[in-house]
PDB file of N, CA and C in Angstrom:
ATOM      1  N   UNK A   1       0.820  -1.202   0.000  1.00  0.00           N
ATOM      2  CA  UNK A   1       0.000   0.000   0.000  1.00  0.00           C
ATOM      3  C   UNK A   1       0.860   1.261   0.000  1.00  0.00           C
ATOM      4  N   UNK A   2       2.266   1.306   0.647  1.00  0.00           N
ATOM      5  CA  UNK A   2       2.863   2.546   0.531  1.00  0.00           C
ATOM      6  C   UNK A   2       3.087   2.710  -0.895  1.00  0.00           C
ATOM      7  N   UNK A   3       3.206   2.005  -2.045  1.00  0.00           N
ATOM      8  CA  UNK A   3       3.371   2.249  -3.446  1.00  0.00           C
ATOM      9  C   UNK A   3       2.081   3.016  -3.698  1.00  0.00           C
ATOM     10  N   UNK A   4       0.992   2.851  -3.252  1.00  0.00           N
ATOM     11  CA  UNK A   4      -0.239   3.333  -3.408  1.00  0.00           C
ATOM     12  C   UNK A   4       0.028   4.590  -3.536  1.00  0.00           C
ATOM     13  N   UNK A   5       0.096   5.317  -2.097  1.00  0.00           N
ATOM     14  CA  UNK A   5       0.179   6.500  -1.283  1.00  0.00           C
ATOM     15  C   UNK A   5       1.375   7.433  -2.177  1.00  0.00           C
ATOM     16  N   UNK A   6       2.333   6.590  -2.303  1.00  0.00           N
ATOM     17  CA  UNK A   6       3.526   7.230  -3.101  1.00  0.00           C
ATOM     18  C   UNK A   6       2.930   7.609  -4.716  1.00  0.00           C
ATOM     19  N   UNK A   7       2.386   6.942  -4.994  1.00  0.00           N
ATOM     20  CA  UNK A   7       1.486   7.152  -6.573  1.00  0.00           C
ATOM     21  C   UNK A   7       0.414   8.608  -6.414  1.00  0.00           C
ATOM     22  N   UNK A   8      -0.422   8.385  -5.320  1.00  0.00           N
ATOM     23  CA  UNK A   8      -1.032   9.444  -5.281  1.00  0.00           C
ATOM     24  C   UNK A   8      -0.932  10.618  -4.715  1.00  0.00           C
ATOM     25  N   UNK A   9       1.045  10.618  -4.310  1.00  0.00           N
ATOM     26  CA  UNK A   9       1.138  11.518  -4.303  1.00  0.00           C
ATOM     27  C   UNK A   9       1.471  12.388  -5.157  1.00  0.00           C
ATOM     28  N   UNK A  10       2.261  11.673  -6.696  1.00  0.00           N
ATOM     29  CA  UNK A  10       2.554  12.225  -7.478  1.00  0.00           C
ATOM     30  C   UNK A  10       2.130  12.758  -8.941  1.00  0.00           C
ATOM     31  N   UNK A  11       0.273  12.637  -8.463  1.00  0.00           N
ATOM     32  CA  UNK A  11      -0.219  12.588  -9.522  1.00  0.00           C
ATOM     33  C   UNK A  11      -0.512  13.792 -10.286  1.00  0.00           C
ATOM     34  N   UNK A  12      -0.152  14.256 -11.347  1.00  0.00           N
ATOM     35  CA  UNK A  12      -0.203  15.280 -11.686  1.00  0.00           C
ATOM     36  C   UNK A  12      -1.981  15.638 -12.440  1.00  0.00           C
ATOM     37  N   UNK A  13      -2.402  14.924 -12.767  1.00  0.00           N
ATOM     38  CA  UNK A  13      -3.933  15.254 -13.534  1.00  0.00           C
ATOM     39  C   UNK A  13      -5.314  14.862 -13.269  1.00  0.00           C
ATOM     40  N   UNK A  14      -5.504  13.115 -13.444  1.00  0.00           N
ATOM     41  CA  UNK A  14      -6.686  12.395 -12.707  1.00  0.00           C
ATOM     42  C   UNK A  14      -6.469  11.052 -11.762  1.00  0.00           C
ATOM     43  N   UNK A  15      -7.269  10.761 -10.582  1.00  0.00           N
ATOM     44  CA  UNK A  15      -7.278  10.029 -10.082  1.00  0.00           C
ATOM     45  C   UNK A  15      -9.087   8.728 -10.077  1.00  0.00           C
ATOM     46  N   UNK A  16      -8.812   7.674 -10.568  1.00  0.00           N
ATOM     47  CA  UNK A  16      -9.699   7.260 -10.781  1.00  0.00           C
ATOM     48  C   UNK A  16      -9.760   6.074  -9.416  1.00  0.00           C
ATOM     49  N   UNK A  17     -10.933   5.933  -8.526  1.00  0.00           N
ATOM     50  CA  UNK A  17     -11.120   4.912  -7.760  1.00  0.00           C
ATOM     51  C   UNK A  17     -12.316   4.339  -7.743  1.00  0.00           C
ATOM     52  N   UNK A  18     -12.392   3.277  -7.847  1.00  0.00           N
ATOM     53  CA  UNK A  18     -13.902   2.418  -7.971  1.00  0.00           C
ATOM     54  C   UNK A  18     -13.366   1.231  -6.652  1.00  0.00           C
ATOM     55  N   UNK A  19     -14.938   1.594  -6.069  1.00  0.00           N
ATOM     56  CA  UNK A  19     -14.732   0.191  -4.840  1.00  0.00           C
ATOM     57  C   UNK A  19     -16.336  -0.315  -4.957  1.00  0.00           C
ATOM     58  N   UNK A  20     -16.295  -1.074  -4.016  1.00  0.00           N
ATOM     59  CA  UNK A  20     -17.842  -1.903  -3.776  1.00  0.00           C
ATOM     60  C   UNK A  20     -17.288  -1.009  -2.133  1.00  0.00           C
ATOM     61  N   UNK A  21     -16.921  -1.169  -1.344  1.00  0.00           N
ATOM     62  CA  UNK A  21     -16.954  -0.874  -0.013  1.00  0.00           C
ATOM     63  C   UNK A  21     -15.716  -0.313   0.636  1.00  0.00           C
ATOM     64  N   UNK A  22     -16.032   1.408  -0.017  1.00  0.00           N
ATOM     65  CA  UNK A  22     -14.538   1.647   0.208  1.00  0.00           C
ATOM     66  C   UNK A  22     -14.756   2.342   2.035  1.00  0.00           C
ATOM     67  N   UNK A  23     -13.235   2.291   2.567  1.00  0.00           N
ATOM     68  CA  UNK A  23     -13.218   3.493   3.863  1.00  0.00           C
ATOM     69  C   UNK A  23     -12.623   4.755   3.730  1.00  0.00           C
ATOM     70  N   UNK A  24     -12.889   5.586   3.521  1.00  0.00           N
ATOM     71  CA  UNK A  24     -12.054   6.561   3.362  1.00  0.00           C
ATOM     72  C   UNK A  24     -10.977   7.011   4.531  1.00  0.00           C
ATOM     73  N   UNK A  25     -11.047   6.086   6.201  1.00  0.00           N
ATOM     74  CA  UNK A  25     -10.396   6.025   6.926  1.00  0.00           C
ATOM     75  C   UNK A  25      -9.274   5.218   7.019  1.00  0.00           C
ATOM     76  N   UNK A  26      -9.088   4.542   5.550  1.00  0.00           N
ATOM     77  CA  UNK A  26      -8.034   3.331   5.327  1.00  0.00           C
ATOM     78  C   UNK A  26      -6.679   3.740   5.423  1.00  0.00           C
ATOM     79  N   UNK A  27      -5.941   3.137   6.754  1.00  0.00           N
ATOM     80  CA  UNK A  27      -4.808   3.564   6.465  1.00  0.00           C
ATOM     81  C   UNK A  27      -3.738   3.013   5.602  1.00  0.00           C
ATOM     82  N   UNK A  28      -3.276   4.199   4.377  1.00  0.00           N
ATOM     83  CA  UNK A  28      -2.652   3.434   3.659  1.00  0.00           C
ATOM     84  C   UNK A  28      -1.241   2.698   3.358  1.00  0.00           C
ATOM     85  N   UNK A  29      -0.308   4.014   4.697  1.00  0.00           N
ATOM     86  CA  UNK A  29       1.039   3.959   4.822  1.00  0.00           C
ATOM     87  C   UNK A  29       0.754   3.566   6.884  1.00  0.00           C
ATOM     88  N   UNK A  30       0.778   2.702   7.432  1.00  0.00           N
ATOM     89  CA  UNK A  30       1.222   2.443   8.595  1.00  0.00           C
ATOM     90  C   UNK A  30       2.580   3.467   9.042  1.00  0.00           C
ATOM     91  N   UNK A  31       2.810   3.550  10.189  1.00  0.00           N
ATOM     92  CA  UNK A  31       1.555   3.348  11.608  1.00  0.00           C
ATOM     93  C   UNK A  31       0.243   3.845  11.726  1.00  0.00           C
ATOM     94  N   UNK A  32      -0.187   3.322  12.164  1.00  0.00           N
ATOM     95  CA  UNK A  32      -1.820   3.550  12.342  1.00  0.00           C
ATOM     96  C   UNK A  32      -1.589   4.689  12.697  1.00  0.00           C
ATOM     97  N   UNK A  33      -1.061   5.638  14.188  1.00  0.00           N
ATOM     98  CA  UNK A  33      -0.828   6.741  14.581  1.00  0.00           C
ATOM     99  C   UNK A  33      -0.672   8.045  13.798  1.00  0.00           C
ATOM    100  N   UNK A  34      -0.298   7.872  12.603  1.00  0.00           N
ATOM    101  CA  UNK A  34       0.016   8.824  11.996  1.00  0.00           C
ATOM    102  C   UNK A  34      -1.107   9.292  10.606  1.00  0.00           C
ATOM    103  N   UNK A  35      -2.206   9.581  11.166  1.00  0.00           N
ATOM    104  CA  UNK A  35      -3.187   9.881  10.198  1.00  0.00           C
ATOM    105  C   UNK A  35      -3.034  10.633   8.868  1.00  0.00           C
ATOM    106  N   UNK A  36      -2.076  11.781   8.540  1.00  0.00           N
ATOM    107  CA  UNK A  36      -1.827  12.395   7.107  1.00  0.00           C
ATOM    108  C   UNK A  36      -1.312  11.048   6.333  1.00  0.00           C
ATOM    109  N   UNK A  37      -1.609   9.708   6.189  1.00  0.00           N
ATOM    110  CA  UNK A  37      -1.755   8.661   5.571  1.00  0.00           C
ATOM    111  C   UNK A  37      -2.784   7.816   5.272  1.00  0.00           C
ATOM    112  N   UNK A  38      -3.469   8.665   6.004  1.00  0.00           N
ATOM    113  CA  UNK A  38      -5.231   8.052   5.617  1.00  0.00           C
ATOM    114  C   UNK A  38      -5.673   8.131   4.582  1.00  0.00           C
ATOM    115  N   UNK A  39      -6.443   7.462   3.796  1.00  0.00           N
ATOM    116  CA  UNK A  39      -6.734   7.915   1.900  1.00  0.00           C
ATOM    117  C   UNK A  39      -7.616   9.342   1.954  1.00  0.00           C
ATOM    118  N   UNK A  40      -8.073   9.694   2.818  1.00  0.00           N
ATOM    119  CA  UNK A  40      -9.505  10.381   2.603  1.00  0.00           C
ATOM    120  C   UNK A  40      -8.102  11.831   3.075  1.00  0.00           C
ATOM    121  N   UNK A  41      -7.266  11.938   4.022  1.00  0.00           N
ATOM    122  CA  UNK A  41      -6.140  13.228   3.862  1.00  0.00           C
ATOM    123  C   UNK A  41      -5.332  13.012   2.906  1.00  0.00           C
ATOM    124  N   UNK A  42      -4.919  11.865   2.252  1.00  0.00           N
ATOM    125  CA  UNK A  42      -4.083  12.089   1.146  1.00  0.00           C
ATOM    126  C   UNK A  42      -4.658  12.488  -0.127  1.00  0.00           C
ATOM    127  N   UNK A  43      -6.062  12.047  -0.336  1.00  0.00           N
ATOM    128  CA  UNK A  43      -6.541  12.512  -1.497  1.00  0.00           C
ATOM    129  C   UNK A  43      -6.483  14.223  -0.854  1.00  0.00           C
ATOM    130  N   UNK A  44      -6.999  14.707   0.094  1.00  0.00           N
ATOM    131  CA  UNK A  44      -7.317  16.529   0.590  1.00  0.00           C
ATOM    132  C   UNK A  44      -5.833  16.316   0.181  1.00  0.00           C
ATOM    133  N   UNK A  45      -4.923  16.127   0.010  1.00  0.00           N
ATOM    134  CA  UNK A  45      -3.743  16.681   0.114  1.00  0.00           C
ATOM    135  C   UNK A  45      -2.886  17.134  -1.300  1.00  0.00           C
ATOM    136  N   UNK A  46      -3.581  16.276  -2.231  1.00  0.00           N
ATOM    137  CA  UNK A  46      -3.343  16.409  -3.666  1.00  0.00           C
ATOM    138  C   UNK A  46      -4.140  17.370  -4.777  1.00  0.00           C
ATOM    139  N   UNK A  47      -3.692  18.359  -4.649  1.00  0.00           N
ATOM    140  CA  UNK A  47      -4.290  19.855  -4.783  1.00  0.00           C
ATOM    141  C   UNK A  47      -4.258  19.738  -6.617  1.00  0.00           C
ATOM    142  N   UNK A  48      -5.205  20.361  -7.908  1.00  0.00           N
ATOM    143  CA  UNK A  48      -5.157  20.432  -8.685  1.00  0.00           C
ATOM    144  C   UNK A  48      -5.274  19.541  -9.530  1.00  0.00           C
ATOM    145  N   UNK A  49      -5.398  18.119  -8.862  1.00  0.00           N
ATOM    146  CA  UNK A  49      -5.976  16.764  -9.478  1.00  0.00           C
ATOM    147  C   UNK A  49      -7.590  16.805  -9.411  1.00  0.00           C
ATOM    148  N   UNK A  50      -7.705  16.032 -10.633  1.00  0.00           N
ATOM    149  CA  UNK A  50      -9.383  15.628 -10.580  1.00  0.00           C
ATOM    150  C   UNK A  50      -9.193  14.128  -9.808  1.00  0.00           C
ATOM    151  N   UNK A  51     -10.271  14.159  -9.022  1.00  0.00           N
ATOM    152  CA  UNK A  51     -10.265  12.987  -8.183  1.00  0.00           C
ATOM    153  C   UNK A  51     -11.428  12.311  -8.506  1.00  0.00           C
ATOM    154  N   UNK A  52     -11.907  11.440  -9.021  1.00  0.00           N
ATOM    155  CA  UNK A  52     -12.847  10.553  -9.456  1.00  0.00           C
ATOM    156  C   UNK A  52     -13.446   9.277  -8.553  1.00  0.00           C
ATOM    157  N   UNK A  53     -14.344   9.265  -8.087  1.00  0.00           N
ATOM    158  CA  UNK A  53     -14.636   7.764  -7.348  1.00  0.00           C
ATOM    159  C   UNK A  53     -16.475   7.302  -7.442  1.00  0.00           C
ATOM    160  N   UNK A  54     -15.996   6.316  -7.669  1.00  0.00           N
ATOM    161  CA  UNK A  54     -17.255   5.677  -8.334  1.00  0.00           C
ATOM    162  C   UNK A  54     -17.419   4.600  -7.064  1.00  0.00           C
ATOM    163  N   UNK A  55     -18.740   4.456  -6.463  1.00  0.00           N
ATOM    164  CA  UNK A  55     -19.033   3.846  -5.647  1.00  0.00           C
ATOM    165  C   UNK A  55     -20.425   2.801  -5.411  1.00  0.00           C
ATOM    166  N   UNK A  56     -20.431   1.661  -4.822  1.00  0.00           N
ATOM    167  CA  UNK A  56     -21.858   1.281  -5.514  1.00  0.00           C
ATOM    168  C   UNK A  56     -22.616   1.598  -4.183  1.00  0.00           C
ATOM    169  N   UNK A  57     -23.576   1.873  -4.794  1.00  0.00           N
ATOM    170  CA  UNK A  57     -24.671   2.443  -4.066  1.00  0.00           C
ATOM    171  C   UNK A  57     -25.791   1.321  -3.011  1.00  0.00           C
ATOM    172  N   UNK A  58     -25.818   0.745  -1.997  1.00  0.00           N
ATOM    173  CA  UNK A  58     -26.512   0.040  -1.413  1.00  0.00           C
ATOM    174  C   UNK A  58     -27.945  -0.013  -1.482  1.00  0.00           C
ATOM    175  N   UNK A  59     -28.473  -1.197  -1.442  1.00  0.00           N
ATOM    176  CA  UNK A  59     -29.852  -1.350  -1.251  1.00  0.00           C
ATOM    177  C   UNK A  59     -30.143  -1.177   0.360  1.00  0.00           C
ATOM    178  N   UNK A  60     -30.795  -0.315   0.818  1.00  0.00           N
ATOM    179  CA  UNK A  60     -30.814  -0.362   1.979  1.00  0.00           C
ATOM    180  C   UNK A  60     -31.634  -1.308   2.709  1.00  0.00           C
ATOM    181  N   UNK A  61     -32.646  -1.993   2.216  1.00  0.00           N
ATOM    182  CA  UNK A  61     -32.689  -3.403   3.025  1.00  0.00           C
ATOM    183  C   UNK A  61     -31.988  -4.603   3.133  1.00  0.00           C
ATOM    184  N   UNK A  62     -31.111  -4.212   2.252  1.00  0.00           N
ATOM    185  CA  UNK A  62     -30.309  -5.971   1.903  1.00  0.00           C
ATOM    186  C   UNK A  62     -29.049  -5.121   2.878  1.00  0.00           C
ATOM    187  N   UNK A  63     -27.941  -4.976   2.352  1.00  0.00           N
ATOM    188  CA  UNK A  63     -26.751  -4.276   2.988  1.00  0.00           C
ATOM    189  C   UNK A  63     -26.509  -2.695   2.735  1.00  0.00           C
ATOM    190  N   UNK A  64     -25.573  -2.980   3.799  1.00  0.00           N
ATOM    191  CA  UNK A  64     -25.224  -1.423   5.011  1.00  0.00           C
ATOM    192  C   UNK A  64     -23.662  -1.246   4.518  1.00  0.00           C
ATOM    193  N   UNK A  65     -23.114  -0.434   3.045  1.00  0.00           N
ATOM    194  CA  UNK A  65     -22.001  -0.190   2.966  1.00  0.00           C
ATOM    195  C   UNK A  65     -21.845   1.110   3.407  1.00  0.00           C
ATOM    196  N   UNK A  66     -22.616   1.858   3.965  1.00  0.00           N
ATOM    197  CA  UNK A  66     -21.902   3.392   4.337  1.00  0.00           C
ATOM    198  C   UNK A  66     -21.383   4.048   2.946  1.00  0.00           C
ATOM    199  N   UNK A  67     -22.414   3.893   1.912  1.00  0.00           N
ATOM    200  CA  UNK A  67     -21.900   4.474   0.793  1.00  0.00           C
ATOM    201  C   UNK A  67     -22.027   5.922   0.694  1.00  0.00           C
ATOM    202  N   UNK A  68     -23.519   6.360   1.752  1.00  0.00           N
ATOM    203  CA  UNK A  68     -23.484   8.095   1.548  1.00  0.00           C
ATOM    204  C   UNK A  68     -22.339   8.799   2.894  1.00  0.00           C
ATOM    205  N   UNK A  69     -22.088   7.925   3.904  1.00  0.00           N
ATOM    206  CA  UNK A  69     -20.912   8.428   4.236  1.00  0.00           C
ATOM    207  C   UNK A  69     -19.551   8.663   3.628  1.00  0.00           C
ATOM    208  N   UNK A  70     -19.377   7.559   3.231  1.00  0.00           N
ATOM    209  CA  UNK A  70     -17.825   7.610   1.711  1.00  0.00           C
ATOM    210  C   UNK A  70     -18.005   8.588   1.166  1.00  0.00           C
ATOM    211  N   UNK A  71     -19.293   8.871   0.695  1.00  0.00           N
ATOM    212  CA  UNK A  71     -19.492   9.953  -0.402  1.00  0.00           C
ATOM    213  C   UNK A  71     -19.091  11.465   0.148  1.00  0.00           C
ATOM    214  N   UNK A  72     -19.673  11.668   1.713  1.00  0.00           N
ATOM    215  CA  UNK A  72     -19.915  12.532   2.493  1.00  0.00           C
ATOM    216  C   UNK A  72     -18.183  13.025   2.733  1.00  0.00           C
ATOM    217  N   UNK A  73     -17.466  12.363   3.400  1.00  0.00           N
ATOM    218  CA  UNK A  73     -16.211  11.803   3.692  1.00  0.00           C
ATOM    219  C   UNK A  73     -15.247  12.116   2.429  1.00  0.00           C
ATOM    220  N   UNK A  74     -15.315  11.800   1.426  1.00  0.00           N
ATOM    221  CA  UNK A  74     -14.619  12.014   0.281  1.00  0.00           C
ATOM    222  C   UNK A  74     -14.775  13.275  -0.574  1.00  0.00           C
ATOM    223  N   UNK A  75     -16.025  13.856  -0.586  1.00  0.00           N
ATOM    224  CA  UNK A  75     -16.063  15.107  -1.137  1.00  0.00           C
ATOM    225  C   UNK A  75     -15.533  16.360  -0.108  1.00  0.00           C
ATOM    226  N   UNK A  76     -15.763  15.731   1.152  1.00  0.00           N
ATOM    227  CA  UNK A  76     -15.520  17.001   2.106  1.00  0.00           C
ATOM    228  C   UNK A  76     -13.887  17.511   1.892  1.00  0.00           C
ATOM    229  N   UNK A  77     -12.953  16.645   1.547  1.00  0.00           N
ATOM    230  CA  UNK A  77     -12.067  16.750   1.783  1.00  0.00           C
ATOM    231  C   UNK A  77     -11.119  17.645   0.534  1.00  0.00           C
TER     232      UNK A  77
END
């Protein structure tokens, strides 16, 4: 995952992410302690990129992915 983090940090234009059940609290570079490695501050951190994320949307009687939180969570940033 630090190849991840290292990729998005250097992205100069678009970032594309598609999940079924993403966290935007995922840490991507360990230690846990050190949160400016979380996906949801590293994406806030990559200024002048288009950031793209495609997410699937839950049925809310069947399952509970916290998709309008992700959504909530990921745009705020």
């Amino acid at each position: 995952m630090e190849v991840v983090a290292k990729a998005l940090l250097t992205v100069i234009q678009e970032v594309f992410i598609t999940d079924l059940w993403l966290s935007p609290e995922l840490m991507v570079i360990r230690p846990i302690n050190n949160k400016s490695f979380r996906l949801d501050n590293i994406l806030g951190r990559i200024t002048g990129v288009h950031v793209y994320v495609m997410l699937s949307k839950e049925m809310r009687f069947t399952v509970t992915l916290s998709s309008l939180y992700t959504e909530t969570k990921v745009v705020s940033k």
